[in-house]
PDB file of N, CA and C in Angstrom:
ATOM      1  N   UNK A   1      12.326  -7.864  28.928  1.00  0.00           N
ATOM      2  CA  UNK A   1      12.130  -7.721  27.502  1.00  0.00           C
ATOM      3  C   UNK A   1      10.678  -7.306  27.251  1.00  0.00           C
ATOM      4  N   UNK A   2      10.439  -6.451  26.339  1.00  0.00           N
ATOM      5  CA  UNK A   2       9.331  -5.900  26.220  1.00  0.00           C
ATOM      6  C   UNK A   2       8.679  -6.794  25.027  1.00  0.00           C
ATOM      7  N   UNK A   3       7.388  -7.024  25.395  1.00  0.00           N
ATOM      8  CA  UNK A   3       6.391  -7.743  24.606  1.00  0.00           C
ATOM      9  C   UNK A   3       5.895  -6.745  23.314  1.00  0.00           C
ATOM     10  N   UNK A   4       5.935  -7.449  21.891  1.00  0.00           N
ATOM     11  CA  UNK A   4       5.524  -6.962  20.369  1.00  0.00           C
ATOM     12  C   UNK A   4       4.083  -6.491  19.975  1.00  0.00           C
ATOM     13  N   UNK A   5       3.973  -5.344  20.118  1.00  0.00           N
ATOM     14  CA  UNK A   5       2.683  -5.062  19.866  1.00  0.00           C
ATOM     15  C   UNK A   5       2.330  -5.392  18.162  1.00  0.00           C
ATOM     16  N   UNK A   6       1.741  -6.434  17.927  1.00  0.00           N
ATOM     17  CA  UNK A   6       1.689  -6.765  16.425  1.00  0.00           C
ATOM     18  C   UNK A   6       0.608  -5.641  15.876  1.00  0.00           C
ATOM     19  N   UNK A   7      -0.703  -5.498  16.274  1.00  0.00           N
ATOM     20  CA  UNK A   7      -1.672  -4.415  15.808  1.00  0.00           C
ATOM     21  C   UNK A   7      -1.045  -3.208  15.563  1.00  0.00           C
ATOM     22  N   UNK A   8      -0.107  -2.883  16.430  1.00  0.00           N
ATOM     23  CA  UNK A   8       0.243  -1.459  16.566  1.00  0.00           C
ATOM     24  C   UNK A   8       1.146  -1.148  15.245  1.00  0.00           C
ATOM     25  N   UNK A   9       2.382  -2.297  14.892  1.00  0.00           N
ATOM     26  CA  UNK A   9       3.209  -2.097  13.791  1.00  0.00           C
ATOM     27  C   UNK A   9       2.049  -2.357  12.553  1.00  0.00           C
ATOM     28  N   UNK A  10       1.664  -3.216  12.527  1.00  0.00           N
ATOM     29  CA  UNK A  10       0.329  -3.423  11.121  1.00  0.00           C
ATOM     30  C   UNK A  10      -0.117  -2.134  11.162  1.00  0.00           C
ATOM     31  N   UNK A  11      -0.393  -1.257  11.888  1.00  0.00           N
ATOM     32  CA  UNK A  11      -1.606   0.080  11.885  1.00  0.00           C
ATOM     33  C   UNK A  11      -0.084   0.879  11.117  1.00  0.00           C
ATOM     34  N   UNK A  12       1.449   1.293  11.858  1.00  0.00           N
ATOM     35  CA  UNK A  12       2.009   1.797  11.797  1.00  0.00           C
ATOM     36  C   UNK A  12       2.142   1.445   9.895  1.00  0.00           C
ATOM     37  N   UNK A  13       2.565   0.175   9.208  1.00  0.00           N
ATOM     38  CA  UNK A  13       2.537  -0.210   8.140  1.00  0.00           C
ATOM     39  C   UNK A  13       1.618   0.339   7.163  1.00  0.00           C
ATOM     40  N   UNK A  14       0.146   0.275   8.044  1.00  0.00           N
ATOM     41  CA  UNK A  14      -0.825   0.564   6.374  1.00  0.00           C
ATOM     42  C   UNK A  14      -0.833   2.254   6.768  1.00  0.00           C
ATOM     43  N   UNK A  15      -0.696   2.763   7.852  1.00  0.00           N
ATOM     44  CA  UNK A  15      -0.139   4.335   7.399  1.00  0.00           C
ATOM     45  C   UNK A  15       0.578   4.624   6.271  1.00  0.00           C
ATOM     46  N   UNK A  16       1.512   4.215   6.629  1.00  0.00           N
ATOM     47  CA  UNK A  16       2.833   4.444   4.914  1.00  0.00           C
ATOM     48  C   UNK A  16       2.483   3.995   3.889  1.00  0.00           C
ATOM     49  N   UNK A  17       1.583   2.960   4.471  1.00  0.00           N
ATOM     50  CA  UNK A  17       1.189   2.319   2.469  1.00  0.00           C
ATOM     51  C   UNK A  17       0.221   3.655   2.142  1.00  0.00           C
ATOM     52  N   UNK A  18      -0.946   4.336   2.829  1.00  0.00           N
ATOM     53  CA  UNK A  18      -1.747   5.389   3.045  1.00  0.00           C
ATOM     54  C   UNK A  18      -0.312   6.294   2.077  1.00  0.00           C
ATOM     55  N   UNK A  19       0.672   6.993   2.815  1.00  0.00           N
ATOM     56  CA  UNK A  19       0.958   7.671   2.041  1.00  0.00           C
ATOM     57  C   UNK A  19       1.915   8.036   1.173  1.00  0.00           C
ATOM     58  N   UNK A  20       2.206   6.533   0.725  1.00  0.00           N
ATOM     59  CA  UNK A  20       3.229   5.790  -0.412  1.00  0.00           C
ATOM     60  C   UNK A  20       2.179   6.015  -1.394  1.00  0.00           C
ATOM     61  N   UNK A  21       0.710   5.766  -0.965  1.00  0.00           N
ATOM     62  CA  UNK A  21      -0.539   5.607  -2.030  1.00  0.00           C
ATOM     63  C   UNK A  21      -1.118   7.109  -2.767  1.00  0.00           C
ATOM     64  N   UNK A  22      -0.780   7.871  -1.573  1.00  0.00           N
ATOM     65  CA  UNK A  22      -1.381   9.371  -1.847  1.00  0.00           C
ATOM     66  C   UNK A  22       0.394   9.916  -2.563  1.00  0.00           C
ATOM     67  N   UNK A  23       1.149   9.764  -2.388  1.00  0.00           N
ATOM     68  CA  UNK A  23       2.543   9.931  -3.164  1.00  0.00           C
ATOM     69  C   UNK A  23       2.325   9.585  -4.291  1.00  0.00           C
ATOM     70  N   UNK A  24       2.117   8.455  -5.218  1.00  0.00           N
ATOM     71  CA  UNK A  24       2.042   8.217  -6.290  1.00  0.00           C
ATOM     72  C   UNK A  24       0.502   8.504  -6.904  1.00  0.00           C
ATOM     73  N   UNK A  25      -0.336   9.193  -6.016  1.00  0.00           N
ATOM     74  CA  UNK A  25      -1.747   9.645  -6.841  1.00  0.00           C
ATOM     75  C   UNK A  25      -1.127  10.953  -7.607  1.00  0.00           C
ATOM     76  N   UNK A  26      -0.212  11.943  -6.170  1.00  0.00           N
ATOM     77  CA  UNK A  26       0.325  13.023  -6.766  1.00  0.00           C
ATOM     78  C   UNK A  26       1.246  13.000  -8.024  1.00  0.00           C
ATOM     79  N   UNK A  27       2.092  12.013  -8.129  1.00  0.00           N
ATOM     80  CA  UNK A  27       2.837  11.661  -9.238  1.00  0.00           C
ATOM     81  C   UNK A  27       2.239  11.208 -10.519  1.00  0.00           C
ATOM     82  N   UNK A  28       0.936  10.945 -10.408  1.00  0.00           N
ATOM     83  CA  UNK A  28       0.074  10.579 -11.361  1.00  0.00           C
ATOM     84  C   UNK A  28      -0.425  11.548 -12.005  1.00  0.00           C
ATOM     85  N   UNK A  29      -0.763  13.139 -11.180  1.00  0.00           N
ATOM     86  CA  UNK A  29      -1.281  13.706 -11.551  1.00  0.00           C
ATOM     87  C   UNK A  29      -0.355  14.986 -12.305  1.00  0.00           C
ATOM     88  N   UNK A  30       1.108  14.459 -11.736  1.00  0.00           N
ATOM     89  CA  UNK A  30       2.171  15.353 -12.293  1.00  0.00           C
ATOM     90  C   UNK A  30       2.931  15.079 -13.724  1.00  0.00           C
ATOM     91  N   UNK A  31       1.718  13.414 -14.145  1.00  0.00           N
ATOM     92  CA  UNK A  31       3.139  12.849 -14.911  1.00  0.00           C
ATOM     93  C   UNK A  31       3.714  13.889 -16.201  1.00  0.00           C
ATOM     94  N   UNK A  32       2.728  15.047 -16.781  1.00  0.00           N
ATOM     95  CA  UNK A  32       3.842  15.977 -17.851  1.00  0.00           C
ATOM     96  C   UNK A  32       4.804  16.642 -17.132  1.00  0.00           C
ATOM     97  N   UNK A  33       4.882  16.745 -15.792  1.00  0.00           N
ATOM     98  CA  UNK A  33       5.918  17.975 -14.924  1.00  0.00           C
ATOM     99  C   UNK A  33       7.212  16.837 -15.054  1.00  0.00           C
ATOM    100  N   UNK A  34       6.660  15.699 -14.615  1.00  0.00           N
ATOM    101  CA  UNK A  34       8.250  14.799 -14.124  1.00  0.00           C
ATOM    102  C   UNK A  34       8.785  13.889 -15.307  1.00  0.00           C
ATOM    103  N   UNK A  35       7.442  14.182 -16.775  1.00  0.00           N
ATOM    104  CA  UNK A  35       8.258  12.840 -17.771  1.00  0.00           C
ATOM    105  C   UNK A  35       8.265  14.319 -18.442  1.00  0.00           C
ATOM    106  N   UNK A  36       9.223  14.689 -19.465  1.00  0.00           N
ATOM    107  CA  UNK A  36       8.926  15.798 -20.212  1.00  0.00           C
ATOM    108  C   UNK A  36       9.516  14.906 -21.513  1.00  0.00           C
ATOM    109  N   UNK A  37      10.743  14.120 -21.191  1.00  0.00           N
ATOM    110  CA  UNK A  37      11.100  13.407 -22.360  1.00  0.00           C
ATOM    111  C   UNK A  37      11.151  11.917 -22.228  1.00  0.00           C
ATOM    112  N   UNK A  38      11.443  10.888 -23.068  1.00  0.00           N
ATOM    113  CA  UNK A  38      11.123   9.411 -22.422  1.00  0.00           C
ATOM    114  C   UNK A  38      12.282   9.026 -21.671  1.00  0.00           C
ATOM    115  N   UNK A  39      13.527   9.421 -21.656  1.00  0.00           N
ATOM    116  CA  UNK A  39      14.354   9.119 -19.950  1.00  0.00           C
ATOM    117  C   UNK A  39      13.962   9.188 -19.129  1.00  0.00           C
ATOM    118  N   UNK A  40      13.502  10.895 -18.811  1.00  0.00           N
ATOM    119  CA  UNK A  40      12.593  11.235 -17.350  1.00  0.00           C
ATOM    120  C   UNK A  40      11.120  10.392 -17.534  1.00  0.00           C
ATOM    121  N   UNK A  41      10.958  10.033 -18.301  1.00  0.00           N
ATOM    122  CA  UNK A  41       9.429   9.141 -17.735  1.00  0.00           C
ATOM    123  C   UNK A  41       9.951   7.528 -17.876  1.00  0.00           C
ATOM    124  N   UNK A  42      10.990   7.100 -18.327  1.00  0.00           N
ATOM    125  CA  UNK A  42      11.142   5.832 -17.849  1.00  0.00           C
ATOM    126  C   UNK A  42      11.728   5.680 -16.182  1.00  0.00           C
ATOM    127  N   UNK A  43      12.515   6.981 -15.661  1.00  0.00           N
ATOM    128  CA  UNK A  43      12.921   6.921 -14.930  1.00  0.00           C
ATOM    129  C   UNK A  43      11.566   7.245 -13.791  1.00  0.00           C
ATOM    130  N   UNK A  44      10.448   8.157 -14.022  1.00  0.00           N
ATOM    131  CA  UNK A  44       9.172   8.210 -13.438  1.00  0.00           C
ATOM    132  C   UNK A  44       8.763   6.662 -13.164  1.00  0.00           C
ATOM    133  N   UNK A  45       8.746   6.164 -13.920  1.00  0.00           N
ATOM    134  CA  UNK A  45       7.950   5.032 -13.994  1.00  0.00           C
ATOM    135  C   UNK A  45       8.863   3.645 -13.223  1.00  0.00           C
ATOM    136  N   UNK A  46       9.966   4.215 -13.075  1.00  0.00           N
ATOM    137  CA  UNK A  46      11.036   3.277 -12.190  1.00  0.00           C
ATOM    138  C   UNK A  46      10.322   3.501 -10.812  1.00  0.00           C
ATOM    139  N   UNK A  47      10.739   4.709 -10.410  1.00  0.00           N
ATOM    140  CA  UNK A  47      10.720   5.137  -8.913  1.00  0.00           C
ATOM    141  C   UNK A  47       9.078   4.812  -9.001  1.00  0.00           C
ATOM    142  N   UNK A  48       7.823   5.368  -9.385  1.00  0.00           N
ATOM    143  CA  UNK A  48       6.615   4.753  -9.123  1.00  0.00           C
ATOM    144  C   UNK A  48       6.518   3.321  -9.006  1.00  0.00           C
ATOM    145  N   UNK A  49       6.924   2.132  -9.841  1.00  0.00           N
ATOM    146  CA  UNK A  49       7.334   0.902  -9.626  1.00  0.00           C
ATOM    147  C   UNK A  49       7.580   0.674  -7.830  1.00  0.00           C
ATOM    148  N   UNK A  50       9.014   1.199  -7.527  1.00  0.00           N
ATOM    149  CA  UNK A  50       9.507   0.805  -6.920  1.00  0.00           C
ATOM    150  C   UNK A  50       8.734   1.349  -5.573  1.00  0.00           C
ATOM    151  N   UNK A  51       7.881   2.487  -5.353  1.00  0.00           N
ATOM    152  CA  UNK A  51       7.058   2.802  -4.165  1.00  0.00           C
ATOM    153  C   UNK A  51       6.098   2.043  -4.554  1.00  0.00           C
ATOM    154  N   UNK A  52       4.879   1.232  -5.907  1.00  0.00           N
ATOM    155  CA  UNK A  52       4.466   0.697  -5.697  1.00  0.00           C
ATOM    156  C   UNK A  52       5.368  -1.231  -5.003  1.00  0.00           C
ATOM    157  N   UNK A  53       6.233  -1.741  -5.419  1.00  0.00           N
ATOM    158  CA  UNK A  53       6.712  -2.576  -4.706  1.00  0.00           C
ATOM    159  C   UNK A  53       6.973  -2.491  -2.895  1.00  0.00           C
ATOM    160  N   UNK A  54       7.067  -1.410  -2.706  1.00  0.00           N
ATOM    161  CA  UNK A  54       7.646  -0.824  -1.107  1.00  0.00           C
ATOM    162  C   UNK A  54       5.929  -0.854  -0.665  1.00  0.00           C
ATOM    163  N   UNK A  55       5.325  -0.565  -1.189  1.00  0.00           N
ATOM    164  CA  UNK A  55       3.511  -0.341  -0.446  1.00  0.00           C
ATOM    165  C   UNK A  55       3.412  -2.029  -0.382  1.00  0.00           C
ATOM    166  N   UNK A  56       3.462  -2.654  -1.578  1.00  0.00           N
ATOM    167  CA  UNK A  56       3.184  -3.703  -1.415  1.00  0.00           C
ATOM    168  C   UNK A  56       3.721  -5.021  -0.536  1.00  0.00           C
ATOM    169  N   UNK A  57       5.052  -4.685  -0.181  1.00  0.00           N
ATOM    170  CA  UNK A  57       5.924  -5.417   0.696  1.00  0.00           C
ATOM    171  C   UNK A  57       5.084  -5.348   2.537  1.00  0.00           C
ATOM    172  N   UNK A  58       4.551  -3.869   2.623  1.00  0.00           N
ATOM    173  CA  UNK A  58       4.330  -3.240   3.439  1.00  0.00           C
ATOM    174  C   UNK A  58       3.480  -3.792   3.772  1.00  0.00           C
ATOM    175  N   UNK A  59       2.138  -4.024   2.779  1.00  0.00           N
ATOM    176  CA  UNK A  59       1.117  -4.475   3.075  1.00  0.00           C
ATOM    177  C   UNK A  59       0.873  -5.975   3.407  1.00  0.00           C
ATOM    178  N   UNK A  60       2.096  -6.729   2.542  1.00  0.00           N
ATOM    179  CA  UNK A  60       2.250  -8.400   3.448  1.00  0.00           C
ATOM    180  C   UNK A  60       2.808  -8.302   4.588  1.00  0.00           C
ATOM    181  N   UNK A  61       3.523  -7.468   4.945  1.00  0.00           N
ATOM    182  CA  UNK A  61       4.470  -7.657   6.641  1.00  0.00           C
ATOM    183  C   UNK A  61       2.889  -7.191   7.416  1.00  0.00           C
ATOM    184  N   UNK A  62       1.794  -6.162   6.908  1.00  0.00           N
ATOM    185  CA  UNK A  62       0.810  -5.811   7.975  1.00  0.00           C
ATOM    186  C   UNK A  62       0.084  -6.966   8.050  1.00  0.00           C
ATOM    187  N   UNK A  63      -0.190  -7.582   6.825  1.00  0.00           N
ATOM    188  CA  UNK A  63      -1.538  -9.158   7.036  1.00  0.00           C
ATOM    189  C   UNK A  63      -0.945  -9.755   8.132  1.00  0.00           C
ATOM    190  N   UNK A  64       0.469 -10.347   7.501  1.00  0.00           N
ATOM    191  CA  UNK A  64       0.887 -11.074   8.703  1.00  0.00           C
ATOM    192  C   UNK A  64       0.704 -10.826  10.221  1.00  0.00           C
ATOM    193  N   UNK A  65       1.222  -9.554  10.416  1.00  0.00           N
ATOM    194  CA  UNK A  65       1.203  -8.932  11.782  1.00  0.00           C
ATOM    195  C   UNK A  65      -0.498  -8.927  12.171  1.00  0.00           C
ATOM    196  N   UNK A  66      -1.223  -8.761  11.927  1.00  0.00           N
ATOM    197  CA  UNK A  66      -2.796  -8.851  11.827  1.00  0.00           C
ATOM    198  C   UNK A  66      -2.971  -9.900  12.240  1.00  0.00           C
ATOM    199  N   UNK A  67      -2.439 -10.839  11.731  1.00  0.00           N
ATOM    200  CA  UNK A  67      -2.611 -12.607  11.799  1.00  0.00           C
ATOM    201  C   UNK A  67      -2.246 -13.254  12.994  1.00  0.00           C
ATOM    202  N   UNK A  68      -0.699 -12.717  13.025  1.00  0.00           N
ATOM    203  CA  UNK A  68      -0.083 -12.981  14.331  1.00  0.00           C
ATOM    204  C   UNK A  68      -0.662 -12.531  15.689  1.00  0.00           C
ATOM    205  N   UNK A  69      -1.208 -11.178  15.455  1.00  0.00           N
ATOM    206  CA  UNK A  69      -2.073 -10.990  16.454  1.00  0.00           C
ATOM    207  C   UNK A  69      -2.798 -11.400  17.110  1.00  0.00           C
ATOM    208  N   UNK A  70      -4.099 -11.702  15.911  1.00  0.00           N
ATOM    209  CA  UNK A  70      -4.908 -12.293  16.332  1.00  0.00           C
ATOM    210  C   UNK A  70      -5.301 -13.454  17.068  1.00  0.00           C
ATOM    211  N   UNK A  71      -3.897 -14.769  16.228  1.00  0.00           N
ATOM    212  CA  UNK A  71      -3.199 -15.877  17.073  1.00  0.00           C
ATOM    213  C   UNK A  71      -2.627 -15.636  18.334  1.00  0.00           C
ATOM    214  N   UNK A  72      -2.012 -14.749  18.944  1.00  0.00           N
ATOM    215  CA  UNK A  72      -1.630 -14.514  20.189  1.00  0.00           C
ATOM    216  C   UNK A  72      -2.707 -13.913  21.072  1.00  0.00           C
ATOM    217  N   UNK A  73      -3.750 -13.553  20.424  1.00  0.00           N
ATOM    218  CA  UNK A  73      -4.806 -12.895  21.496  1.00  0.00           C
ATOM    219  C   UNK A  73      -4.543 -11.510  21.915  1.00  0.00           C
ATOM    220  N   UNK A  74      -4.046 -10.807  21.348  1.00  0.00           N
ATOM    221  CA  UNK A  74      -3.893  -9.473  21.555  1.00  0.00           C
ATOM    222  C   UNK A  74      -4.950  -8.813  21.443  1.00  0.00           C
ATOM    223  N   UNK A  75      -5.399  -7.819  22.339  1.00  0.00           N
ATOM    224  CA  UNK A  75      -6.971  -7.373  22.401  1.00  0.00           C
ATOM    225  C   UNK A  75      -6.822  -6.199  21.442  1.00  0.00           C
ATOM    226  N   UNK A  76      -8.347  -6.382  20.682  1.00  0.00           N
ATOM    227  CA  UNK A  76      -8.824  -5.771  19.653  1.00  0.00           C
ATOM    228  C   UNK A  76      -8.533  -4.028  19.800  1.00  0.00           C
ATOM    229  N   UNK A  77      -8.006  -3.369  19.585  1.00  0.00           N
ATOM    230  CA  UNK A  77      -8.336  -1.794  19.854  1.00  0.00           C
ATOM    231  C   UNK A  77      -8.341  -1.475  18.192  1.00  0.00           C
ATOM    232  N   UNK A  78      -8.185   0.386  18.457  1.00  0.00           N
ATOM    233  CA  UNK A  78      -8.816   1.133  16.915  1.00  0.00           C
ATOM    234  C   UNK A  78      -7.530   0.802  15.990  1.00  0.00           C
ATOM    235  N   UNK A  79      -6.438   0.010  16.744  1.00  0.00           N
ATOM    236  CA  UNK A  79      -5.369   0.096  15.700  1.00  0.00           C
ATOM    237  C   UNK A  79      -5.462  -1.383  14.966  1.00  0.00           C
ATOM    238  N   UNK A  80      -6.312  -1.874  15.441  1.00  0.00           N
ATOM    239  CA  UNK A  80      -6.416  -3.491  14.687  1.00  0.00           C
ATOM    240  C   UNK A  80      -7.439  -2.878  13.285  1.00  0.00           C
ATOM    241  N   UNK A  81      -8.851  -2.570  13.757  1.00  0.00           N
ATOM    242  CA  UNK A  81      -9.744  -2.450  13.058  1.00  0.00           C
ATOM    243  C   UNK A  81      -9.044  -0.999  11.914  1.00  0.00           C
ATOM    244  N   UNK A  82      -8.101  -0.500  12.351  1.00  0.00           N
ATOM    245  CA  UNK A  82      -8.234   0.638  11.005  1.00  0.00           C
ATOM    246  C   UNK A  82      -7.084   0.233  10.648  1.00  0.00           C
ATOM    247  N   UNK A  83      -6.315  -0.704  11.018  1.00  0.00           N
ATOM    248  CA  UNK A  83      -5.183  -1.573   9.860  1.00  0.00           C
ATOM    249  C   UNK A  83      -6.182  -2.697   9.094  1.00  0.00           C
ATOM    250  N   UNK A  84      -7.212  -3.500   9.811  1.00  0.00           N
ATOM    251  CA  UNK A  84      -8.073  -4.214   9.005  1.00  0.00           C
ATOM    252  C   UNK A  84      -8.477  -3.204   7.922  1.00  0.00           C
ATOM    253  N   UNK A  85      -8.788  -2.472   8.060  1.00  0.00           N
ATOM    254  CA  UNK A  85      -9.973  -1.619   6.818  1.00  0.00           C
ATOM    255  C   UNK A  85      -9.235  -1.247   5.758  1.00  0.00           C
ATOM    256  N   UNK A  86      -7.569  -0.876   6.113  1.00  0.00           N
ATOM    257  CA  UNK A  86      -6.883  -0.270   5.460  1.00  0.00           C
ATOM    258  C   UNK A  86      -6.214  -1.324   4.431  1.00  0.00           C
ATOM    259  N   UNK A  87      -6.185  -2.550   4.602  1.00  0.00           N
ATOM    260  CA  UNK A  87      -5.876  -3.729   4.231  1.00  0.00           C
ATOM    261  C   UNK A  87      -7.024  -4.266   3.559  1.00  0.00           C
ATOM    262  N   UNK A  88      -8.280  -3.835   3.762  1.00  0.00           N
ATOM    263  CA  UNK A  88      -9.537  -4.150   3.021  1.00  0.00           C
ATOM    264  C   UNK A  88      -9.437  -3.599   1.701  1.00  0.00           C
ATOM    265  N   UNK A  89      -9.108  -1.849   2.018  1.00  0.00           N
ATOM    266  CA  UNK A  89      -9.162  -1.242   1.409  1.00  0.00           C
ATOM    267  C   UNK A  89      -7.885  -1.291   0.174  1.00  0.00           C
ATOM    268  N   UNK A  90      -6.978  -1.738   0.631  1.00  0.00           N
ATOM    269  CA  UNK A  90      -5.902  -1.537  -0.506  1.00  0.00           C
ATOM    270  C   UNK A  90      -6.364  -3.190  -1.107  1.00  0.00           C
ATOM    271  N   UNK A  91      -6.713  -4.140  -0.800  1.00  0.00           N
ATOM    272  CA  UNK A  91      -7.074  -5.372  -1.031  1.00  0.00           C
ATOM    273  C   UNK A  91      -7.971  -4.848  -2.593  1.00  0.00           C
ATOM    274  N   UNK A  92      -9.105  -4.038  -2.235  1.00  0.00           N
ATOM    275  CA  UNK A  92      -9.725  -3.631  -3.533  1.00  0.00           C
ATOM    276  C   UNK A  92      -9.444  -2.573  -4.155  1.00  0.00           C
ATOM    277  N   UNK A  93      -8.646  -1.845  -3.715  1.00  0.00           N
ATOM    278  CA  UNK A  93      -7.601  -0.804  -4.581  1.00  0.00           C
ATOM    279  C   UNK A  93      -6.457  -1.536  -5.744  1.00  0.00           C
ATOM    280  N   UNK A  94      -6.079  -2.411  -5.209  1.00  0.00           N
ATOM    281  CA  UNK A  94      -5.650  -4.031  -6.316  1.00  0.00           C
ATOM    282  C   UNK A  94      -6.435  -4.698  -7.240  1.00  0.00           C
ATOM    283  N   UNK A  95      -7.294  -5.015  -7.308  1.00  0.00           N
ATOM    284  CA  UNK A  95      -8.475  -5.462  -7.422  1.00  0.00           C
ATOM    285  C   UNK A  95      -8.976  -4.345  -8.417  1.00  0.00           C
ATOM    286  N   UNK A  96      -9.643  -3.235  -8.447  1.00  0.00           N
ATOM    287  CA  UNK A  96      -9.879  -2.185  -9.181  1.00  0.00           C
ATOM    288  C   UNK A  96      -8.986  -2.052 -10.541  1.00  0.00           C
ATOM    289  N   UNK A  97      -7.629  -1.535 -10.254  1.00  0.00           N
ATOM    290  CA  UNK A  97      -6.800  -1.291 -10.641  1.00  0.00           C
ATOM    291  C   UNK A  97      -6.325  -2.515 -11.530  1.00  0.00           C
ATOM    292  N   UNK A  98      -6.376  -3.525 -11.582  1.00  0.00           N
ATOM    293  CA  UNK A  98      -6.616  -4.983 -12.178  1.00  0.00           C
ATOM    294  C   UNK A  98      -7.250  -4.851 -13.398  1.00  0.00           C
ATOM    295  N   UNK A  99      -8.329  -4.169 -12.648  1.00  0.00           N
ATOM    296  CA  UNK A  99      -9.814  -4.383 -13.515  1.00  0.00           C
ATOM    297  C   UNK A  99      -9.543  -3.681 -14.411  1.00  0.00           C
ATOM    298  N   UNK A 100      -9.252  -1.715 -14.162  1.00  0.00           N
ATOM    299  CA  UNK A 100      -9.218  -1.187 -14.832  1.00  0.00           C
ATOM    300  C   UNK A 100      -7.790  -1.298 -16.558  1.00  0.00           C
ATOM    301  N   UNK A 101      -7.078  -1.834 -16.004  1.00  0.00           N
ATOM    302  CA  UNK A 101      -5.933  -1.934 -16.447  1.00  0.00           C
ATOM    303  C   UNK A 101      -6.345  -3.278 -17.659  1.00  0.00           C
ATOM    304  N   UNK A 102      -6.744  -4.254 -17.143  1.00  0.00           N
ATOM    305  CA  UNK A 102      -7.718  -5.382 -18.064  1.00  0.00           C
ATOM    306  C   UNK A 102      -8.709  -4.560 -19.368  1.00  0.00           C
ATOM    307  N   UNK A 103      -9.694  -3.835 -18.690  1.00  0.00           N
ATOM    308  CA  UNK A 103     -10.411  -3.244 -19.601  1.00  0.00           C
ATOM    309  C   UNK A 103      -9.885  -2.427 -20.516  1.00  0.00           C
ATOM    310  N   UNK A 104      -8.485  -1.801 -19.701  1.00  0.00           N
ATOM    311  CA  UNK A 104      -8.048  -0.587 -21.369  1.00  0.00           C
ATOM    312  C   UNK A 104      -7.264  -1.339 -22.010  1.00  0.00           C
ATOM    313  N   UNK A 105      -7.005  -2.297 -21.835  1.00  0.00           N
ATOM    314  CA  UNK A 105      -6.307  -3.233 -22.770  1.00  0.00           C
ATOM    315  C   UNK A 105      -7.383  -3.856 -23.435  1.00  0.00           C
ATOM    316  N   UNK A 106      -7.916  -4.325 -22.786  1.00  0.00           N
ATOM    317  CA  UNK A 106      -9.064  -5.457 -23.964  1.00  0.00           C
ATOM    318  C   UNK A 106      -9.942  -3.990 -24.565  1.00  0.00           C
ATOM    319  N   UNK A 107     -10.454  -3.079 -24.370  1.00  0.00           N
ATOM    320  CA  UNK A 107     -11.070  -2.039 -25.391  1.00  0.00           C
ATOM    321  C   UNK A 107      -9.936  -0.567 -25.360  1.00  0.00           C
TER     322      UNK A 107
END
């Protein structure tokens, strides 16, 4: 039986969140092409939902796997540290997006 590379699936994970993330920047930037009337933009705003839920699922199965890793002693390579960063990074891509979303509501 072959032994679980946990780093390797976490790295494989925050890839897709990478371009689940760059998917819905493009959809952001399309929203008059894909909402033209409010069906097609409630239905926009479904499917964006639902890739943001799928990034986010993604990104708890990578912590974990990160975690688990680290508990088993699996040696450090570039796929630990650029799933760490990428997990840093969407950590304050949350965080931002919080913020910003707070502020256009309160002004």
């Amino acid at each position: 039986m072959t032994k679980t590379k946990f780093y390797t699936w976490a790295f494989r994970f925050t890839i897709w969140i990478v371009i689940i993330q760059v998917v819905l920047i493009i959809f952001g930037f399309n929203i008059e092409y894909f909402a033209q009337d409010v069906d097609s933009l409630f239905n926009f705003l479904e499917k964006a939902n639902v890739l943001g839920l799928i990034a986010l699922l993604l990104f708890i199965v990578a912590v974990v796997f990160l975690i688990i890793g680290y508990v088993k002693r699996e040696p450090q390579n570039y796929q630990f540290w650029v799933a760490l960063l990428l997990c840093i990074g969407y950590i304050i891509n949350l965080i931002l997006g919080q913020v910003m979303v707070t502020t256009y509501v309160l002004f």
